[in-house]
C-alpha atoms as a PDB file:
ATOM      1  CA  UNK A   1      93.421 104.992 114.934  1.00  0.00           C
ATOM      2  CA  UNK A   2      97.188 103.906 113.819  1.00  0.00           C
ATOM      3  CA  UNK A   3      98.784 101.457 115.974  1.00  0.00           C
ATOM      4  CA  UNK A   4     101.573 103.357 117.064  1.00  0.00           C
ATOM      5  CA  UNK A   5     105.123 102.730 119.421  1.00  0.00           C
ATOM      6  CA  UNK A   6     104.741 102.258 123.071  1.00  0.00           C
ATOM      7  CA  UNK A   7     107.478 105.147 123.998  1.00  0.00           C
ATOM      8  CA  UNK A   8     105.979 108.541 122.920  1.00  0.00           C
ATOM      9  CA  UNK A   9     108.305 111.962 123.521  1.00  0.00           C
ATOM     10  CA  UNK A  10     107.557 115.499 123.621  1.00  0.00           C
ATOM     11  CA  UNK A  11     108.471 116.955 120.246  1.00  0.00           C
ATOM     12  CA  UNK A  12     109.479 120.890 119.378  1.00  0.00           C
ATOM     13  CA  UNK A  13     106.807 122.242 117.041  1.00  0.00           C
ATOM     14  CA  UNK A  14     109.703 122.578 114.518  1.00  0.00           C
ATOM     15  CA  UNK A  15     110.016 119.064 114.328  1.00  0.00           C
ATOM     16  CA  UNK A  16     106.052 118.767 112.560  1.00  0.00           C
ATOM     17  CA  UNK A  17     107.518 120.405 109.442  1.00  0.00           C
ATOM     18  CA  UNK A  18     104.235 121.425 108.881  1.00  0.00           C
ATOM     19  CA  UNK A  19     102.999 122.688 105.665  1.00  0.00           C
ATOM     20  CA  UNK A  20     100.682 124.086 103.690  1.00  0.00           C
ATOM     21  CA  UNK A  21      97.561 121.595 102.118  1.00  0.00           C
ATOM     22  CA  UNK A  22      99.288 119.136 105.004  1.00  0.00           C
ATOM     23  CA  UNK A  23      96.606 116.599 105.890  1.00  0.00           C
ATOM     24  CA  UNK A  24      95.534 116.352 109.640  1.00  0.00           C
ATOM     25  CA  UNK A  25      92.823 114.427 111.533  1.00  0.00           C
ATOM     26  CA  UNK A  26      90.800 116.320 114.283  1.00  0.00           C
ATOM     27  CA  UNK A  27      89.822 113.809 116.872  1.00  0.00           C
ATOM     28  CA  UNK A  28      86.715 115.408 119.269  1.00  0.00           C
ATOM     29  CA  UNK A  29      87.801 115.623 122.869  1.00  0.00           C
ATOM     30  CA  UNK A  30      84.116 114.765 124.477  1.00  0.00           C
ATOM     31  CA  UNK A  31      82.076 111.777 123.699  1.00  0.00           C
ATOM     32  CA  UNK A  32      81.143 110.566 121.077  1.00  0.00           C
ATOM     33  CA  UNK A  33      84.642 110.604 119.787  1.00  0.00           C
ATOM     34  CA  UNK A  34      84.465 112.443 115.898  1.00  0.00           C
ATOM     35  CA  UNK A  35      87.139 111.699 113.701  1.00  0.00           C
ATOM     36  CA  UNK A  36      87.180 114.323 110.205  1.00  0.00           C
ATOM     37  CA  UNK A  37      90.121 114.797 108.214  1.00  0.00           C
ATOM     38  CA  UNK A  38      91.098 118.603 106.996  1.00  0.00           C
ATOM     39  CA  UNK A  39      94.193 120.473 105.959  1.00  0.00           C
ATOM     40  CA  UNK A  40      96.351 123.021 107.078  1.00  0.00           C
ATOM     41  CA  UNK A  41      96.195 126.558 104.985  1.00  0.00           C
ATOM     42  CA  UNK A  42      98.609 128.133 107.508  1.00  0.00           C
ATOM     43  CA  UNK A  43      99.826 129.266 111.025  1.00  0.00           C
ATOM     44  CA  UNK A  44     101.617 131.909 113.227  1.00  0.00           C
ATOM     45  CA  UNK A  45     104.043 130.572 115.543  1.00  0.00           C
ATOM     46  CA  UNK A  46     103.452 130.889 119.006  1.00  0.00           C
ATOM     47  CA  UNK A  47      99.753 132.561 118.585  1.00  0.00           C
ATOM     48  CA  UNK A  48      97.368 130.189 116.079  1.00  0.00           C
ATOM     49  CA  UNK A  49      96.840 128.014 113.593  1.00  0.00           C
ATOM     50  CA  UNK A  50      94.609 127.604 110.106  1.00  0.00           C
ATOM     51  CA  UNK A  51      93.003 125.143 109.327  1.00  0.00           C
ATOM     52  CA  UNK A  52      90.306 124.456 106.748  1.00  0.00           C
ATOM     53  CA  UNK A  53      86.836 123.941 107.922  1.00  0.00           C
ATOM     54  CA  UNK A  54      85.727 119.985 107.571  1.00  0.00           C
ATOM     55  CA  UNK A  55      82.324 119.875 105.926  1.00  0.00           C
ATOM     56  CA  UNK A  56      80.556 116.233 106.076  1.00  0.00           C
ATOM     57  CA  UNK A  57      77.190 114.813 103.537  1.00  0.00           C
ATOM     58  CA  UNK A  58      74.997 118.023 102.495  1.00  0.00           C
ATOM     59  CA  UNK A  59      77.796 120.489 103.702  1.00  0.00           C
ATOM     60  CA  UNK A  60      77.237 119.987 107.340  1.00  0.00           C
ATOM     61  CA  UNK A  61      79.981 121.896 109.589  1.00  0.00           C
ATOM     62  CA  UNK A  62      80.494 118.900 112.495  1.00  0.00           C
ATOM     63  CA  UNK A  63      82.584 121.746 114.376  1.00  0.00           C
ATOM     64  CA  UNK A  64      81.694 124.245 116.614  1.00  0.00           C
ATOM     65  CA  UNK A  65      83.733 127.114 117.520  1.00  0.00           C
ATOM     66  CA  UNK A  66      85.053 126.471 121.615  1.00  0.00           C
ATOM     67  CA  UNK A  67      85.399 123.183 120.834  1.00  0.00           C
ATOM     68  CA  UNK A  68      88.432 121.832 121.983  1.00  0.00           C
ATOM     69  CA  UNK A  69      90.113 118.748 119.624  1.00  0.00           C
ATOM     70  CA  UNK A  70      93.039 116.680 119.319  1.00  0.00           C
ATOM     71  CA  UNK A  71      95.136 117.322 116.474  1.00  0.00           C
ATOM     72  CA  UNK A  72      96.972 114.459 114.877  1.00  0.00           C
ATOM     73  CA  UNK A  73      99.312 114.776 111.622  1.00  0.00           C
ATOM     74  CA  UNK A  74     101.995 112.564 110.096  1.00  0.00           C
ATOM     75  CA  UNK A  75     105.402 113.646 109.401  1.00  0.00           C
ATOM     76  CA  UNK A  76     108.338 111.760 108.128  1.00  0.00           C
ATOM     77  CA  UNK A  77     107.814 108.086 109.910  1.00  0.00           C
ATOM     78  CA  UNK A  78     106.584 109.953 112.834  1.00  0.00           C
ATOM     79  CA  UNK A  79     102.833 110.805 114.067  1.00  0.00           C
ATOM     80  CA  UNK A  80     102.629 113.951 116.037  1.00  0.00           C
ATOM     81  CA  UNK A  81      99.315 115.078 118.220  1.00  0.00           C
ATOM     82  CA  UNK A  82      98.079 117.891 120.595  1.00  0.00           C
ATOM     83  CA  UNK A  83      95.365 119.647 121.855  1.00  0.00           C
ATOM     84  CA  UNK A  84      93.977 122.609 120.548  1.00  0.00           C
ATOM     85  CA  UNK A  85      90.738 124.894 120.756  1.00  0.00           C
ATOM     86  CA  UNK A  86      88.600 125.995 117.915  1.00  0.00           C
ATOM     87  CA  UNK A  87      88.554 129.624 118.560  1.00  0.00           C
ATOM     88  CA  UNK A  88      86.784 131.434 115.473  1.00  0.00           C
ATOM     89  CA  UNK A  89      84.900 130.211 112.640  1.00  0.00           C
ATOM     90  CA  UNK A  90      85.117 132.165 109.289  1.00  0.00           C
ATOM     91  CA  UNK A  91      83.025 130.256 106.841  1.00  0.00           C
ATOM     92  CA  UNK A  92      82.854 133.516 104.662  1.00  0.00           C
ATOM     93  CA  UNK A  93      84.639 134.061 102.585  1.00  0.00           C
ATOM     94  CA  UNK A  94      87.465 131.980 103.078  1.00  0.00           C
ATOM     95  CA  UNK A  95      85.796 128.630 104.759  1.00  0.00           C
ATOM     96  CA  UNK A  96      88.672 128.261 107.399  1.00  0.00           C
ATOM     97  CA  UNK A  97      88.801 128.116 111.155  1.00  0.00           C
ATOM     98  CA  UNK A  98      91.655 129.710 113.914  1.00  0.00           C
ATOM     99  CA  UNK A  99      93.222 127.148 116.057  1.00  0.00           C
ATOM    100  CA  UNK A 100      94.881 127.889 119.320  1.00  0.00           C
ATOM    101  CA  UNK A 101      98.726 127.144 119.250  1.00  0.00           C
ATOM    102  CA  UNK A 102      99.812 124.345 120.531  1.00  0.00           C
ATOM    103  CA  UNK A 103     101.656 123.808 124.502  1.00  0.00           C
ATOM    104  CA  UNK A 104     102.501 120.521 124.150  1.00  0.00           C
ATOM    105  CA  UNK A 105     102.972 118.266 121.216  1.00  0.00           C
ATOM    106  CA  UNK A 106     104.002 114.397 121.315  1.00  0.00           C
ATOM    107  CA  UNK A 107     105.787 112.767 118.669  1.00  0.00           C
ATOM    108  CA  UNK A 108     105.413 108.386 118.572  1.00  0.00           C
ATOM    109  CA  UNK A 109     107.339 106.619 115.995  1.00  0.00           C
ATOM    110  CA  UNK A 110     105.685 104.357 113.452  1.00  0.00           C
ATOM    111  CA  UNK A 111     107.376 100.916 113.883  1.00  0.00           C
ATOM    112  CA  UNK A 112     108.718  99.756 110.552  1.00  0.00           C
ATOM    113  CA  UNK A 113     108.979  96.353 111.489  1.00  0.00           C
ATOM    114  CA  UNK A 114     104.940  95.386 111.828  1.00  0.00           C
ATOM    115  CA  UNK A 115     103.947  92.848 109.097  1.00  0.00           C
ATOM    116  CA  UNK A 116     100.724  92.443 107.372  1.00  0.00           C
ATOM    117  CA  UNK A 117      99.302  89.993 104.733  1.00  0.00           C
ATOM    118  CA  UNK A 118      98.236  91.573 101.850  1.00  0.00           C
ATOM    119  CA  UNK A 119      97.117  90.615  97.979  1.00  0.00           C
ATOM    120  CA  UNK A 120      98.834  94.123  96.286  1.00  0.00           C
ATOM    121  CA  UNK A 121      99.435  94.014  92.773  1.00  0.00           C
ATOM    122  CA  UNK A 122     103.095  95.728  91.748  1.00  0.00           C
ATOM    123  CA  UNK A 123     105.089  95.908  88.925  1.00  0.00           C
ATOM    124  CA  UNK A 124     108.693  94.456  89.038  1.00  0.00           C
ATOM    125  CA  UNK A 125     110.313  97.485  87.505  1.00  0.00           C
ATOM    126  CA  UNK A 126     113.890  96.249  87.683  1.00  0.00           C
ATOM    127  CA  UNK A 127     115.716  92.410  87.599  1.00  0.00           C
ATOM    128  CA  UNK A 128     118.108  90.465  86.777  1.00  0.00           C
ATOM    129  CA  UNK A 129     115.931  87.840  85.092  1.00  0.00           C
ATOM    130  CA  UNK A 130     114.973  90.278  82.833  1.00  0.00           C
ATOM    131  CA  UNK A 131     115.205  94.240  81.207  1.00  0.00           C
ATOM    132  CA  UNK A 132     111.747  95.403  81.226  1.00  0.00           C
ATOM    133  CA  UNK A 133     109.584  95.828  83.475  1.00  0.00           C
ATOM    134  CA  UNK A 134     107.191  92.418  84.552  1.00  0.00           C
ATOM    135  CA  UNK A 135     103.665  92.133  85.370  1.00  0.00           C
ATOM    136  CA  UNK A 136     101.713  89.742  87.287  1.00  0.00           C
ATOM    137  CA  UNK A 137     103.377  89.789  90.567  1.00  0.00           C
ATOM    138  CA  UNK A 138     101.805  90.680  93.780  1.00  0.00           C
ATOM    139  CA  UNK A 139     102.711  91.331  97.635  1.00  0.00           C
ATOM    140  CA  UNK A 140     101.486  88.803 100.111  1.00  0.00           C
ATOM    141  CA  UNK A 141     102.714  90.596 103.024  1.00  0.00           C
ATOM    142  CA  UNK A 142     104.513  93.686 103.471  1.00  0.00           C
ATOM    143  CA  UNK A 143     106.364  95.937 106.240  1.00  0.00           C
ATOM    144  CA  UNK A 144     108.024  98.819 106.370  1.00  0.00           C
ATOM    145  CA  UNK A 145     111.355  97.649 105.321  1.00  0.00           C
ATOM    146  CA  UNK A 146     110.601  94.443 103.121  1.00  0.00           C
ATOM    147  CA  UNK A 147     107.994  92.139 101.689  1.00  0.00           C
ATOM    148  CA  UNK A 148     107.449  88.802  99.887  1.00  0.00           C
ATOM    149  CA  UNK A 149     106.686  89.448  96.545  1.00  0.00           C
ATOM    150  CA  UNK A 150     104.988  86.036  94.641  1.00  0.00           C
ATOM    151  CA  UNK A 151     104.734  85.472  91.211  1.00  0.00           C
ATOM    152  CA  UNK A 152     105.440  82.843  88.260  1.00  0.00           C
ATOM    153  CA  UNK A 153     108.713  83.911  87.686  1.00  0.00           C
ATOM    154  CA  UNK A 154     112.084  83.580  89.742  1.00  0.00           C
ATOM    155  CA  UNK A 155     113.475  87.324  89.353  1.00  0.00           C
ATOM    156  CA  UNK A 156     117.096  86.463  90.635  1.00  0.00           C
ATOM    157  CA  UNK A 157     119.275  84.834  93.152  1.00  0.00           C
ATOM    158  CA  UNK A 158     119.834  85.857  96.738  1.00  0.00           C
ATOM    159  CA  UNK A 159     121.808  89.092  97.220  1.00  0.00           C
ATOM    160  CA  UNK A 160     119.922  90.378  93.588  1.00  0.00           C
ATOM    161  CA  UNK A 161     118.624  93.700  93.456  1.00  0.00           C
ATOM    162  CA  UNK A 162     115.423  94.838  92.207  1.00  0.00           C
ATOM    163  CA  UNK A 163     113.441  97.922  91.644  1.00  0.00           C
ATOM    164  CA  UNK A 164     109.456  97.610  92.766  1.00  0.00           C
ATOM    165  CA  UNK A 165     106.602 100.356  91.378  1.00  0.00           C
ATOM    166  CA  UNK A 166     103.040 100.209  92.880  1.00  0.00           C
ATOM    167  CA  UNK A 167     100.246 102.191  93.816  1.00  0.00           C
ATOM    168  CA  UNK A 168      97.660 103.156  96.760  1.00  0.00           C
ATOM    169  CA  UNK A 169      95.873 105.180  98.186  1.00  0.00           C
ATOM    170  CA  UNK A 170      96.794 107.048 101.839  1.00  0.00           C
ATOM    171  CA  UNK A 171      94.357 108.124 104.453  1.00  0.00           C
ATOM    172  CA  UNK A 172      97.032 109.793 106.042  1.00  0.00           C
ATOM    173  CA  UNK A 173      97.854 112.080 103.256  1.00  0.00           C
ATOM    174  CA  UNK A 174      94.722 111.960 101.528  1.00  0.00           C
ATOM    175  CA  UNK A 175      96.497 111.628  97.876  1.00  0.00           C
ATOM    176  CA  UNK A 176      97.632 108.424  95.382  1.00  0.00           C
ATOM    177  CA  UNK A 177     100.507 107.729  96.139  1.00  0.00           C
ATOM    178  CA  UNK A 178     103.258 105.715  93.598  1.00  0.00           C
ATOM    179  CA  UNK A 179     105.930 104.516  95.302  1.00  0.00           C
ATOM    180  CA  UNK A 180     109.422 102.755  93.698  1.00  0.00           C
ATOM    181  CA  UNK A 181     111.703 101.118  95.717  1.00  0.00           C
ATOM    182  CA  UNK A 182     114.926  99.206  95.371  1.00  0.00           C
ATOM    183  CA  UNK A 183     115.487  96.208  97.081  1.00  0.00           C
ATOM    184  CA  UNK A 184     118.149  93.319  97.622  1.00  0.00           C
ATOM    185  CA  UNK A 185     116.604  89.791  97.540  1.00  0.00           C
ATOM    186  CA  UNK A 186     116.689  87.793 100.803  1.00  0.00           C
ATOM    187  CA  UNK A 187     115.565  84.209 100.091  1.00  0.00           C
ATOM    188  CA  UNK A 188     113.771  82.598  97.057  1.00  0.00           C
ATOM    189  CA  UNK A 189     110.917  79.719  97.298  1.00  0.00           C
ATOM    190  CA  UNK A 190     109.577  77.689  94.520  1.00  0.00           C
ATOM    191  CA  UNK A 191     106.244  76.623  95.452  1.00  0.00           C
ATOM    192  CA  UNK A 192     103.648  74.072  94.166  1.00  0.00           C
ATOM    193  CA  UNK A 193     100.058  74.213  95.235  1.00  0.00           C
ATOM    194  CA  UNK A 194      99.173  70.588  96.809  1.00  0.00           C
ATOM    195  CA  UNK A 195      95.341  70.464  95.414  1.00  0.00           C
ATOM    196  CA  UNK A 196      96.686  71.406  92.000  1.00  0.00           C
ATOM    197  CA  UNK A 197     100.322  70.321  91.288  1.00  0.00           C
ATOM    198  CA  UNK A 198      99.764  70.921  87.159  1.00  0.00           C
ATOM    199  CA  UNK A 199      99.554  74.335  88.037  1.00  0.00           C
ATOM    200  CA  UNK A 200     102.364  76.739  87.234  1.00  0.00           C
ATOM    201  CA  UNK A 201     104.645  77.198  90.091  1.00  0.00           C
ATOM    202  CA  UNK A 202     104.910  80.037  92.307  1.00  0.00           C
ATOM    203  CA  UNK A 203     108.104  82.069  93.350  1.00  0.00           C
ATOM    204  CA  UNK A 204     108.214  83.547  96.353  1.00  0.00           C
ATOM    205  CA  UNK A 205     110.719  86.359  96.771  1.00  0.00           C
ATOM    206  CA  UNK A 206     111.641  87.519 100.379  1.00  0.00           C
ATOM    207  CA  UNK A 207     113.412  91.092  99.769  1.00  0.00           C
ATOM    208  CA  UNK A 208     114.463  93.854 101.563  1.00  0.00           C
ATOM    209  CA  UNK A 209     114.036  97.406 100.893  1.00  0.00           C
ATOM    210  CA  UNK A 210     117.345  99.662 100.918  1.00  0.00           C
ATOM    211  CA  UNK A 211     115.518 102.371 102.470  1.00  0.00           C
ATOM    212  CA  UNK A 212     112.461 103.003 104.886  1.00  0.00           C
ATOM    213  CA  UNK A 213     109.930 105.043 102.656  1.00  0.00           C
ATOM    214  CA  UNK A 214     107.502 106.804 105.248  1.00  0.00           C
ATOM    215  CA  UNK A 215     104.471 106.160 102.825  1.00  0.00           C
ATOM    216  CA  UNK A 216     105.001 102.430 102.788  1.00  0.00           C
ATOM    217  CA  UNK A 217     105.282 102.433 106.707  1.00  0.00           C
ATOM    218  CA  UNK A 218     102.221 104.563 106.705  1.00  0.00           C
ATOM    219  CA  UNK A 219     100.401 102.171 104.040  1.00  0.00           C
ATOM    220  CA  UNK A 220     101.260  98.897 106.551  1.00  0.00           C
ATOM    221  CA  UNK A 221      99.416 100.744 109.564  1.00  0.00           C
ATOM    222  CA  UNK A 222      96.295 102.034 107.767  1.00  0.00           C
ATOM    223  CA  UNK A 223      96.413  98.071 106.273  1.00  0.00           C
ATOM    224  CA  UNK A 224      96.553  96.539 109.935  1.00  0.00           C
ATOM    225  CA  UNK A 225      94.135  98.736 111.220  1.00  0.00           C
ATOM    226  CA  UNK A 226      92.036  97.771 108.634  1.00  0.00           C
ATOM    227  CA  UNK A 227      91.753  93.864 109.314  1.00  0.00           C
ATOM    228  CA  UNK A 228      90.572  94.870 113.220  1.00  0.00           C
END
């Protein structure tokens, strides 16, 4: 489960912007709790939804029709979640299941601010030190709106901007996802390692991204939730 904002709000089903192949999770109402991922094929607004049928090991169907479920989908920097019913389940031909519409939705903001140490290779697309694009640095922590990003060579001065590339994977959307970002550098640090002071130096590059990209913000819960 993403940590999410204390202050939830009711949310218009508009604001979901749901589409098709969307990835949701389907969180069972009675113990024990069930958490499967599936996706969206379509819906009716104001009567039902489709959803594809979630098939575990050896094509087990850990559903049952009458079964009633949370919902829970992500949407810009934004996770949204209600209750529905599984009302039929139509395996044949199509594999997909009617949900009952939804009465109430809440919407809770991801916070962008939430920091986590991390080891993340990237790829320095863009710098001043330099016109192609350098290898060998890495994130050792990350939020949604800025990171430190270490590596052997200083890649400006403060106020610098600089284009990052990397790549991960998303539970939330279920896909690869390659992200590049700009950012303006906030502070530099040279650093030497006490046990080894021959070794190369370290930079360490606090930057700031110029915009909030919901995938990163996504990426930093999934990573916190992961160290519980």
């Amino acid at each position: 489960m993403l940590e999410l904002d204390e202050h939830t709000r009711d949310a218009k089903f508009s604001e979901m912007d749901l589409r098709v192949g969307q990835r949701v999770q389907l969180i069972s109402a009675a113990p024990p709790v069930h958490k499967l991922y599936t996706h969206l094929i379509g819906y009716v607004e104001g009567e039902f939804l489709i959803l594809k049928v979630p098939r575990e090991a050896a094509g087990a169907i850990p559903v049952r029709e009458g079964q009633r479920v949370e919902v829970r989908l992500f949407s810009g920097v934004s996770v949204f979640s209600f209750e529905s019913q599984i009302q039929t389940l139509l395996l044949n031909p199509r594999n997909y299941m009617l949900m009952s519409f939804p009465t109430q939705i809440h919407a809770t903001r991801l916070r962008s601010h939430v920091r986590v140490a991390t080891h993340m290779e990237i790829e320095v697309l863009k710098a001043p030190q330099s016109t192609h694009a350098l290898q060998g640095f890495h994130l050792q922590d990350l939020s949604g709106s800025g990171a430190m990003v270490v590596g052997k060579l200083p890649l400006g001065e403060k106020g610098a901007a600089v284009t990052l590339g990397w790549h991960f994977y998303l539970h939330a959307t279920g896909k690869q996802e390659s992200v590049e970002i700009s950012a303006e550098i906030q502070s530099i640090e040279q650093v030497i390692h006490p046990d080894a002071p021959q070794a190369p130096a370290l930079y360490k590059h606090g930057v700031k991204f110029d915009v909030i990209d919901p995938r990163i913000v996504l990426l930093v819960q999934e990573l916190s939730q992961h160290k519980l």
